[in-house]
Each structure stands twice: as structure tokens, then as C-alpha cells.
N, C-alpha and C. Protein backbone atom coordinates (compact mmCIF):
# COMPACT_ATOMS: atom_id res chain seq x y z
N UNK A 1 122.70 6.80 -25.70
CA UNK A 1 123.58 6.95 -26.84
C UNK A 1 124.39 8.24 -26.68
N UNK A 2 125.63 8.32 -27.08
CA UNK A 2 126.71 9.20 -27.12
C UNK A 2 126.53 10.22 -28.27
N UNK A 3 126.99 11.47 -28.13
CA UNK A 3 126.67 12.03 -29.44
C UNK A 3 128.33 12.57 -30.37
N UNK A 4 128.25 12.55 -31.29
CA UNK A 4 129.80 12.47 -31.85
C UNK A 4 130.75 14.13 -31.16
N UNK A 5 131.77 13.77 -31.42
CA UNK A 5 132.82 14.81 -31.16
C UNK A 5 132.50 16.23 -31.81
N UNK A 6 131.74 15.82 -32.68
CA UNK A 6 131.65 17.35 -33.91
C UNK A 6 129.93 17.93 -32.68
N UNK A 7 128.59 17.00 -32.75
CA UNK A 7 127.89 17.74 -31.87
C UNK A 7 128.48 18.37 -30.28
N UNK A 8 129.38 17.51 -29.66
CA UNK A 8 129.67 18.18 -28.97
C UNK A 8 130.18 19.47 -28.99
N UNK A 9 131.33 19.69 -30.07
CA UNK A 9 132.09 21.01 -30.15
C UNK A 9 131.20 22.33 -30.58
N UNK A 10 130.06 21.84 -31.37
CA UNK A 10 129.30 22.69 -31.54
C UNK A 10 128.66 23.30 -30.39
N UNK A 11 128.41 22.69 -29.14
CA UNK A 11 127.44 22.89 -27.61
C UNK A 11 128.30 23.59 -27.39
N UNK A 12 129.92 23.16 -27.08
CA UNK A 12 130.72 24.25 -27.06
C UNK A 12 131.25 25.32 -27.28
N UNK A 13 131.07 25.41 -28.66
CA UNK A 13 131.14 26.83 -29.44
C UNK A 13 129.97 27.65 -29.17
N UNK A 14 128.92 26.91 -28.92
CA UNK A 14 127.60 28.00 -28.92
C UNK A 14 127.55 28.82 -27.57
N UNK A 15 128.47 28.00 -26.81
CA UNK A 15 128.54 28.63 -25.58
C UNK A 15 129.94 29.60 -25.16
N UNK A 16 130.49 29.78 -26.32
CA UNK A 16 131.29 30.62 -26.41
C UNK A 16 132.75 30.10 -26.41
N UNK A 17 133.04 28.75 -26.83
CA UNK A 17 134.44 28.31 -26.68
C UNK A 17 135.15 28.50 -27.82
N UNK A 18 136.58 28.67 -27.88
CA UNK A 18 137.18 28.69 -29.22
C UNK A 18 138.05 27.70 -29.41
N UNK A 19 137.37 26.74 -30.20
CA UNK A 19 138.11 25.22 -30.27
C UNK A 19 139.25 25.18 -30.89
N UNK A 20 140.54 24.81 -30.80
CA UNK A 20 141.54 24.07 -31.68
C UNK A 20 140.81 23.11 -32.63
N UNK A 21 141.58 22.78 -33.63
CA UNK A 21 140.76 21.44 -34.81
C UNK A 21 141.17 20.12 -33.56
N UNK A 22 142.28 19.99 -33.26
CA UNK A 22 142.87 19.08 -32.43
C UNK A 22 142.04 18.53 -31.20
N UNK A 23 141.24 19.63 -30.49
CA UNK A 23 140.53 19.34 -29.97
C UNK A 23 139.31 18.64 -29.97
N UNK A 24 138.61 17.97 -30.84
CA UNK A 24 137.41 17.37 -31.34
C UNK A 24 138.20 16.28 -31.56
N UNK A 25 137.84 14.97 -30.92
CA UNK A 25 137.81 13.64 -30.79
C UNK A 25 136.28 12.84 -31.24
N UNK A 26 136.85 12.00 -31.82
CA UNK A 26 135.15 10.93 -32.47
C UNK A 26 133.96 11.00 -31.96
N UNK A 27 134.42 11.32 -30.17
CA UNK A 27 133.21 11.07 -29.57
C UNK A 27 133.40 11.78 -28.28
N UNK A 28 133.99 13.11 -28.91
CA UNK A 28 134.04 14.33 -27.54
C UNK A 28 134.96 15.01 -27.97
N UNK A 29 135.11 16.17 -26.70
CA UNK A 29 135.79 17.39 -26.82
C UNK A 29 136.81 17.44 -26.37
N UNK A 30 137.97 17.50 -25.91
CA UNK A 30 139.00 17.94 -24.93
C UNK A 30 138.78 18.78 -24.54
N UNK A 31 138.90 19.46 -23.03
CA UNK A 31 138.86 20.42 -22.39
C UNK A 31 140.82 20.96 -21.65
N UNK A 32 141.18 21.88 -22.00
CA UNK A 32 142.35 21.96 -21.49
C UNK A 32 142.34 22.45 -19.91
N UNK A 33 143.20 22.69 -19.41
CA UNK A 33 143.78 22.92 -18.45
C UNK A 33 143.75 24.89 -18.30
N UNK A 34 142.84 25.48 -17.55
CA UNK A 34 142.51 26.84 -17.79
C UNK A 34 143.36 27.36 -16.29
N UNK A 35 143.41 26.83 -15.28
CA UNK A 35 143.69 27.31 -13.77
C UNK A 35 143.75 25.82 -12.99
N UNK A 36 144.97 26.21 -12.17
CA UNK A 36 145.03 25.11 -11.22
C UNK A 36 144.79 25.78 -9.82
N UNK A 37 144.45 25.23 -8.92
CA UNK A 37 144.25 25.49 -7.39
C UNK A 37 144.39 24.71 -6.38
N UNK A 38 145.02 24.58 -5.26
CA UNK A 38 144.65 24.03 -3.86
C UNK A 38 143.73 24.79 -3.15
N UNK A 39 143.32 23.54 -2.86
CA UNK A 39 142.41 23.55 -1.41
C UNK A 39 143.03 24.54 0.18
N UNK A 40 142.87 25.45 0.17
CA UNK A 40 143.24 26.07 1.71
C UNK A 40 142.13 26.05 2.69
N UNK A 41 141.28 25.88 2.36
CA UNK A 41 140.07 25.91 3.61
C UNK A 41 138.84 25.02 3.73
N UNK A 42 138.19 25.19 5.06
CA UNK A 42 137.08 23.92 5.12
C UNK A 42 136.14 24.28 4.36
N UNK A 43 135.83 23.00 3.78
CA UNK A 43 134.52 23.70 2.74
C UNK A 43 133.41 22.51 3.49
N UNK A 44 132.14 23.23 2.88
CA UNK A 44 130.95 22.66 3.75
C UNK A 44 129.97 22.17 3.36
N UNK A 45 129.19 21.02 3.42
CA UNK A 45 127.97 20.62 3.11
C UNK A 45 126.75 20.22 3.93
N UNK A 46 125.83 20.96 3.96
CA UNK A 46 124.98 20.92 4.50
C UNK A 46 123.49 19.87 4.01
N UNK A 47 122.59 20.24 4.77
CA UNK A 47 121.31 19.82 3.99
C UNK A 47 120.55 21.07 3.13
N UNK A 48 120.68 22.07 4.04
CA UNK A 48 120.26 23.17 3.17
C UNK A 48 121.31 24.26 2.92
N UNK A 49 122.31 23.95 3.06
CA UNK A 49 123.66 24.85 2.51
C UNK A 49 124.98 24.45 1.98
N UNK A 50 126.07 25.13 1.51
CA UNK A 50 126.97 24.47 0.82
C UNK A 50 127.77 25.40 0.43
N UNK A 51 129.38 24.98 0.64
CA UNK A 51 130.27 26.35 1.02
C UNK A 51 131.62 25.46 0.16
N UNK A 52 132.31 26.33 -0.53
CA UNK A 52 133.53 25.96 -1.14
C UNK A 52 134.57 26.15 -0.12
N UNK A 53 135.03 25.47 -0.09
CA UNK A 53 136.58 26.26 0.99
C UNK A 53 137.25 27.07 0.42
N UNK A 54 138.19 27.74 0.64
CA UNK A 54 138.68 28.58 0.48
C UNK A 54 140.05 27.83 -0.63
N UNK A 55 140.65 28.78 -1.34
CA UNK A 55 141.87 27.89 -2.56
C UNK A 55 142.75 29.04 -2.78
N UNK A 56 143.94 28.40 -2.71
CA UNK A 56 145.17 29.72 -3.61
C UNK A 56 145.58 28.95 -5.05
N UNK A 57 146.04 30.00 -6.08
CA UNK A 57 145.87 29.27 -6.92
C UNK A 57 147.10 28.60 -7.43
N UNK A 58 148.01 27.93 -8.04
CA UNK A 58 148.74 27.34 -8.01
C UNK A 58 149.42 28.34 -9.44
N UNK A 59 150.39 28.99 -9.13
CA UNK A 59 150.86 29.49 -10.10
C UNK A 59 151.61 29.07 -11.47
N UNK A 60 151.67 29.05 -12.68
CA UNK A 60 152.64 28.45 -13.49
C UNK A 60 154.20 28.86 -13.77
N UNK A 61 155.22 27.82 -14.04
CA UNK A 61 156.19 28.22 -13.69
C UNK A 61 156.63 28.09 -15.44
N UNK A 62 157.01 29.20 -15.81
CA UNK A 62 157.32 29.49 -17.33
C UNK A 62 156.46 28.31 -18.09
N UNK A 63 155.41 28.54 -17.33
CA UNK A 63 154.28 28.01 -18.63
C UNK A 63 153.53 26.25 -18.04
N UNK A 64 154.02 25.64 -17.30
CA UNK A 64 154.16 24.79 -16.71
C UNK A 64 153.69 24.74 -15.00
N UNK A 65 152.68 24.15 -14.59
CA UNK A 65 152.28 23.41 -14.14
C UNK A 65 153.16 22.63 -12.81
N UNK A 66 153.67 22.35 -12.25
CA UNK A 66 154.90 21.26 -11.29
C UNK A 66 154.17 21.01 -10.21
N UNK A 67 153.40 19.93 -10.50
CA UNK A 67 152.81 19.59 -9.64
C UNK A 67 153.30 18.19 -8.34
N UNK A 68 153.50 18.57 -7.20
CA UNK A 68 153.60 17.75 -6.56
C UNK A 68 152.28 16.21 -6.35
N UNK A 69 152.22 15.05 -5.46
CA UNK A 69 151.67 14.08 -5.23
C UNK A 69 151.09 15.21 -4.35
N UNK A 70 149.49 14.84 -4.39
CA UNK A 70 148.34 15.06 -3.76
C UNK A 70 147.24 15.83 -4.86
N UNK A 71 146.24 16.55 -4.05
CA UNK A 71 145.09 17.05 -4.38
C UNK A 71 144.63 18.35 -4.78
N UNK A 72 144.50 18.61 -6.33
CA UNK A 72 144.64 19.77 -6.87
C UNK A 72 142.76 19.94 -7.23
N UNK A 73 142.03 21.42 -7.60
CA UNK A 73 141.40 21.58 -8.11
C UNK A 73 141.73 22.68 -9.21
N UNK A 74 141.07 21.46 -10.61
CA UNK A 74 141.60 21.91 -11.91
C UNK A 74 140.30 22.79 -12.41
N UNK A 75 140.74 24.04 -13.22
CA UNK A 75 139.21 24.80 -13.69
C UNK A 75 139.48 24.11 -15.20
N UNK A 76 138.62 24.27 -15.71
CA UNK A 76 139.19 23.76 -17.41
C UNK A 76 138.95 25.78 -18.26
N UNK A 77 139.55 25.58 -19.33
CA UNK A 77 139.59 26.43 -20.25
C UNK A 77 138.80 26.60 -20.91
N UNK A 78 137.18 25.90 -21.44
CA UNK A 78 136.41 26.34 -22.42
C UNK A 78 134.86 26.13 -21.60
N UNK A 79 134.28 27.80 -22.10
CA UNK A 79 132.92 27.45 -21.25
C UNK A 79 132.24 26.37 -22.06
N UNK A 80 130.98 25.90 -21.22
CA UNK A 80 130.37 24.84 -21.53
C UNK A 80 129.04 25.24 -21.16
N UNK A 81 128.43 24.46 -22.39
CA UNK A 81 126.27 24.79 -21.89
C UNK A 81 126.12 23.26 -22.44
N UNK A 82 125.52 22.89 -21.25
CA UNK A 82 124.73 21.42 -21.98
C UNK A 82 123.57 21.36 -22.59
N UNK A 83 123.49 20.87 -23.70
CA UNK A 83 122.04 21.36 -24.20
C UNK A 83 121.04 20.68 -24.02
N UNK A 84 119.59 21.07 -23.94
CA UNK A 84 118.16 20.13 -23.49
C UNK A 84 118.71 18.92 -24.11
N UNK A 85 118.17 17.63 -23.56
CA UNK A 85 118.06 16.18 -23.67
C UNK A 85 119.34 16.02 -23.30
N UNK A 86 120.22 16.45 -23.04
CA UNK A 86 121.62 15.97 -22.81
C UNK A 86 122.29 16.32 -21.55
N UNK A 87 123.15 14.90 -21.22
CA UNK A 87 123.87 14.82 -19.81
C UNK A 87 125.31 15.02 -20.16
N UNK A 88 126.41 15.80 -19.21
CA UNK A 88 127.34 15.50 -19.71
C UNK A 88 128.58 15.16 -18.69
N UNK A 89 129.73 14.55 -19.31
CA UNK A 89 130.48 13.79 -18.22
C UNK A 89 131.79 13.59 -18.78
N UNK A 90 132.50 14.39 -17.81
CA UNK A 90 133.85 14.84 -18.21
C UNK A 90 134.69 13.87 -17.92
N UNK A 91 136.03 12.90 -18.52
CA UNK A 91 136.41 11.92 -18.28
C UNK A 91 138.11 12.45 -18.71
N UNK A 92 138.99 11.14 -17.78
CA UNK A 92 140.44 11.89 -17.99
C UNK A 92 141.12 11.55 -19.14
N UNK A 93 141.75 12.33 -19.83
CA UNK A 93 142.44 11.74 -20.88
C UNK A 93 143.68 10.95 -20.46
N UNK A 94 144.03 9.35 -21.33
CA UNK A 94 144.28 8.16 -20.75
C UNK A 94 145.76 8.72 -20.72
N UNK A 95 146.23 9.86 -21.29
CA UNK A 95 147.94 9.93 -21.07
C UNK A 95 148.10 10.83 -19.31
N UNK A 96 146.87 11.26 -18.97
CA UNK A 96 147.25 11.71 -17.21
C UNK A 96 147.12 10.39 -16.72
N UNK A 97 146.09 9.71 -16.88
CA UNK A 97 146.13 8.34 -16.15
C UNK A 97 147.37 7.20 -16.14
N UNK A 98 148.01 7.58 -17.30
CA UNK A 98 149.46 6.31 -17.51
C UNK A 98 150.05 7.58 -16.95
N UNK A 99 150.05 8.25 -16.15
CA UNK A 99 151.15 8.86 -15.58
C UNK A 99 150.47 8.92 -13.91
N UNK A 100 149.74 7.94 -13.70
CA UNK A 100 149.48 8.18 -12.00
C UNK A 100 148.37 8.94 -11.93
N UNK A 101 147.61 9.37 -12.49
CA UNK A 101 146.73 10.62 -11.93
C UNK A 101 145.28 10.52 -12.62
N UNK A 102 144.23 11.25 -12.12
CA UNK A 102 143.20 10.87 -12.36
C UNK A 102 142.08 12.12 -12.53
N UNK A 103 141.19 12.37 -12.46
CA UNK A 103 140.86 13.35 -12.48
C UNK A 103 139.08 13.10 -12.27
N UNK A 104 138.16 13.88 -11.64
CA UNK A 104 136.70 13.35 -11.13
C UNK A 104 135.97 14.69 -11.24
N UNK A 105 135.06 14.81 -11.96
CA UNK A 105 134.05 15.56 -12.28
C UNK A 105 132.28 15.31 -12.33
N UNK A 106 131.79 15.89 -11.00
CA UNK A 106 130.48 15.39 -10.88
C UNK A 106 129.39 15.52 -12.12
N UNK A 107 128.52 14.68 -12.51
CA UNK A 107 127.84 15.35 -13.51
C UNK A 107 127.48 16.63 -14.10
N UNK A 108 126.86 16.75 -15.23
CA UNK A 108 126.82 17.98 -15.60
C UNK A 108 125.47 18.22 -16.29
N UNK A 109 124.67 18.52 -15.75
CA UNK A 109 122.59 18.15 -16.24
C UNK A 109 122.73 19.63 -17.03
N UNK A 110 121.43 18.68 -18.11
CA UNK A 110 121.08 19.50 -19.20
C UNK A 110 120.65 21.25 -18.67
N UNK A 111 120.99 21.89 -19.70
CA UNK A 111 120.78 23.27 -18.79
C UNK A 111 122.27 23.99 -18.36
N UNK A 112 123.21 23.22 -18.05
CA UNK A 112 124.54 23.88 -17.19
C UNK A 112 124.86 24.48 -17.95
N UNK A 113 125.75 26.18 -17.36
CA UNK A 113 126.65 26.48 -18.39
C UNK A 113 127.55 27.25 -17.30
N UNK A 114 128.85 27.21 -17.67
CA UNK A 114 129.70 28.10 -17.05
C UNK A 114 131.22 27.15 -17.72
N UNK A 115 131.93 27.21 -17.03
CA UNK A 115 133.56 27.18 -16.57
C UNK A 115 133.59 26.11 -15.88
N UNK A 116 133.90 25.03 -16.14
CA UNK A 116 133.24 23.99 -14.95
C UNK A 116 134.67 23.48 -14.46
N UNK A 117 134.71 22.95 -13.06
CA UNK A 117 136.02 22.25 -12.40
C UNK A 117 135.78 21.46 -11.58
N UNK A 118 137.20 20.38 -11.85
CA UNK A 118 137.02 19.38 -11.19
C UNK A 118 138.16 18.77 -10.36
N UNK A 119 138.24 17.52 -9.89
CA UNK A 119 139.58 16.79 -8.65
C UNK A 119 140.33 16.35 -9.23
N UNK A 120 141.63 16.99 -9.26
CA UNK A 120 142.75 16.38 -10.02
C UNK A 120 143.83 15.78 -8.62
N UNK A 121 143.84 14.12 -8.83
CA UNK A 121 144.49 13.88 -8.03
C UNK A 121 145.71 13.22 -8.96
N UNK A 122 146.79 13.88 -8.35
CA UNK A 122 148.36 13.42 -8.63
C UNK A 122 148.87 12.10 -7.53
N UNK A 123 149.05 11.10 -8.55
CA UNK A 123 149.19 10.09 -7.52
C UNK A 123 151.15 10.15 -7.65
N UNK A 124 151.62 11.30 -8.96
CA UNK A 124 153.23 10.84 -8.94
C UNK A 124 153.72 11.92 -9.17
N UNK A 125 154.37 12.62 -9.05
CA UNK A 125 154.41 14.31 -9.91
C UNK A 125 154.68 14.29 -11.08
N UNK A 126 154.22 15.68 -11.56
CA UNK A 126 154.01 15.60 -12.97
C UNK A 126 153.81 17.46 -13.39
N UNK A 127 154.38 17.46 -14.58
CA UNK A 127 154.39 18.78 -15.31
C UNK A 127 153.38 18.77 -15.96
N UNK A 128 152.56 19.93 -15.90
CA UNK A 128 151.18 19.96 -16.97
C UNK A 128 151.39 21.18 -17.49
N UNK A 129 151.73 21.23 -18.77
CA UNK A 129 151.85 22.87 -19.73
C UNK A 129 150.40 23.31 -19.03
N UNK A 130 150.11 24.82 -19.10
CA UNK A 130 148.87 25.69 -19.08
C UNK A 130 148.50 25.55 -20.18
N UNK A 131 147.06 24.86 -20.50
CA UNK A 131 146.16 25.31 -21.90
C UNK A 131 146.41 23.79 -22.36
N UNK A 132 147.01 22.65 -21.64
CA UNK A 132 147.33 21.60 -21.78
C UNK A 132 145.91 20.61 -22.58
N UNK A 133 145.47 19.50 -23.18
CA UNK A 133 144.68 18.87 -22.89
C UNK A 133 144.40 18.22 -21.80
N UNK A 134 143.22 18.26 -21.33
CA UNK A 134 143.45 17.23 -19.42
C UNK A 134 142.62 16.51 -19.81
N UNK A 135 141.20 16.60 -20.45
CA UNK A 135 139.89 15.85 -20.09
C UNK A 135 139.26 15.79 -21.40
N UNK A 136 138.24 14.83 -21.42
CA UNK A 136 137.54 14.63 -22.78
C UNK A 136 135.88 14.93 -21.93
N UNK A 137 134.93 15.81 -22.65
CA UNK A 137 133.43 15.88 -22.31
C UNK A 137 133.06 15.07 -23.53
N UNK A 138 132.11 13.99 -23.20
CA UNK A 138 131.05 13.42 -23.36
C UNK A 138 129.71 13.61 -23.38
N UNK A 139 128.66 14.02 -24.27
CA UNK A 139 127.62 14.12 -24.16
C UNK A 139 126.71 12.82 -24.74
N UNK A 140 125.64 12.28 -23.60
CA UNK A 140 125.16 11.53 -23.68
C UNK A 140 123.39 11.70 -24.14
N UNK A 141 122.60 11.20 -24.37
CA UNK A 141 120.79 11.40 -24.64
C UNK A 141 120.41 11.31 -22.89
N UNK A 142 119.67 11.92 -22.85
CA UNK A 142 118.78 11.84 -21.38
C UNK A 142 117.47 12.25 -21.22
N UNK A 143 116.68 11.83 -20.51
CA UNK A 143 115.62 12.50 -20.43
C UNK A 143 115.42 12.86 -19.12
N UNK A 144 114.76 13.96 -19.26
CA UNK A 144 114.76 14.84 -17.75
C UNK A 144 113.68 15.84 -17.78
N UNK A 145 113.08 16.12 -16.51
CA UNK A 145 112.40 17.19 -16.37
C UNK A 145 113.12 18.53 -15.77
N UNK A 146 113.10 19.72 -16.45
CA UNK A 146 113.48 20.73 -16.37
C UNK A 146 114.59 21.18 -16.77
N UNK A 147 115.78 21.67 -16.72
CA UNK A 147 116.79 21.98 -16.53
C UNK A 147 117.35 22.90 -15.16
N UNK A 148 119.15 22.61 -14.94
CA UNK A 148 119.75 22.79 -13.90
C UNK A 148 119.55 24.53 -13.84
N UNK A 149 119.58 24.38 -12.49
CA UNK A 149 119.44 25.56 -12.12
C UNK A 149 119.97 26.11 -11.07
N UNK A 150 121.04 25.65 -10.74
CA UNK A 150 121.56 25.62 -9.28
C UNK A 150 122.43 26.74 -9.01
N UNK A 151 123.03 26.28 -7.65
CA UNK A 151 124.40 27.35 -7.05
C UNK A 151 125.69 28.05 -8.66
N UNK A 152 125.70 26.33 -9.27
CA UNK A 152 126.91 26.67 -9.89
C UNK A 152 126.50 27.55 -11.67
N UNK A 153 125.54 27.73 -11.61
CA UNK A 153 124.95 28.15 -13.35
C UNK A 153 126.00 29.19 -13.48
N UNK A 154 126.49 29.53 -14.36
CA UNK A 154 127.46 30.60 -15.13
C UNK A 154 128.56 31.02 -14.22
N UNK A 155 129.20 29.60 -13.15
CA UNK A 155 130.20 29.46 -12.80
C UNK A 155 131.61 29.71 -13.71
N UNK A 156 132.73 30.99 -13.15
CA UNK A 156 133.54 31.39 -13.38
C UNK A 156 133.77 31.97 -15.02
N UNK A 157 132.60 32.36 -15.00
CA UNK A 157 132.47 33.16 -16.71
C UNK A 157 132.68 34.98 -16.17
């Protein structure tokens, strides 16, 4: 089961976000558009290691975004903590998608908190204001043993 737009914003706020009213949807949050980046370098995955490549960041041009066709990594704008029993899963809002583009964010286990980012692929070009809406988080019921604890915990805070 999903939990409404208002519990979500609250996970959000507790973790330090400062919501617009606009932002709270029935059944999630919007996350805007905080930093854009390309990819400049090999990044790596191992069995027991794991390396980001290297990124420059994509500057805004009087406020705006101009993004060419291909492969961007988007940071979003509001930190995030998922709270015990809950999974969460960031999805694109349907006006980037009627414009070509898509956007992919690996799960997010109970426990996470930071700045989280994800694959913004431009399938057409497209202008994205800074601070834009891009994505809706979803928090779902889960059950799990422990909480996350990984590489990325209090990523870009």
C-alpha cells in the first residue's frame, strides 16, 4: 500500500525539506530539479567496489536548463529520509515524458537519507527551468530487516 502525498511530505520535511503547497500530490511529493550534470568519466562496478565517474555540471542559462538529446544526471532539490517500514521510488512526472524524456531512479530502502539523483534521459531537447518539478517520490509499506546503510547515506547534504 502507498502512503498519501501529505505522509510523504512530512518524511520530507523531517528531513529537512522546504516544501511549496504545490508540491504535495494525492499520493506523493514532487521533487524539483536541484543540479544537472554529465557524465565525463568511467565509472565502475565491481564485486567489492564501486566508483562514480567523473561529471561537469551542466550550467543554467538565465535560469534554464537547454538541454540537448542524450544522457544527463539529475540531483533533485529536497533532502530525503525514508522512514522504517517504508520503500521509496521516484517516478517521472508525465509532462517530461509527453515531451520525449524519461527519467530512472534506483530504489530507495528504508533508512536512506541524503540528496538523491538520478538518469535523465532526453530523447528530444528540451528547456527545464532550475527548481523545476521533474519527479514524483512515492512511498510504499515494506518489510525489511535493518535499514540502509551504504556508500550513498547523507549523499550530497
Amino acid at each position: 500500500m502507498f502512503e498519501s502525498g501529505a505522509v510523504v511530505a512530512a518524511a520530507l520535511e523531517a528531513a529537512g525539506a522546504s516544501l511549496e503547497p504545490a508540491q504535495t500530490q494525492p499520493n506523493g511529493v514532487d521533487l524539483t530539479v536541484g543540479a544537472v550534470f554529465t557524465q565525463t568519466g568511467r565509472g565502475r562496478i565491481g564485486r567489492d567496489e564501486k566508483r562514480v565517474g567523473g561529471r561537469s555540471a551542466v550550467e543554467p542559462d538565465d535560469g534554464w536548463y537547454r538541454l540537448e538529446a542524450g544522457t544527463y544526471v539529475v540531483r533533485y532539490g529536497e533532502p530525503v529520509r525514508i522512514p522504517s517500514g517504508h520503500v521509496g521510488f521516484v517516478l517521472p512526472r508525465s509532462t517530461l515524458l509527453r515531451n520525449g524524456c524519461t527519467l530512472d531512479t534506483a530504489v530507495w530502502d528504508a533508512g536512506y537519507e541524503g540528496v538523491g539523483e538520478g538518469r535523465l534521459e532526453v530523447g528530444h531537447p528540451i528547456d527545464i527551468e532550475a527548481d523545476a518539478r521533474l519527479a514524483q517520490l512515492v512511498l510504499a509499506h515494506a518489510d525489511h530487516e535493518g535499514t540502509y546503510d551504504g556508500t550513498y547515506q547523507g549523499e550530497n547534504r
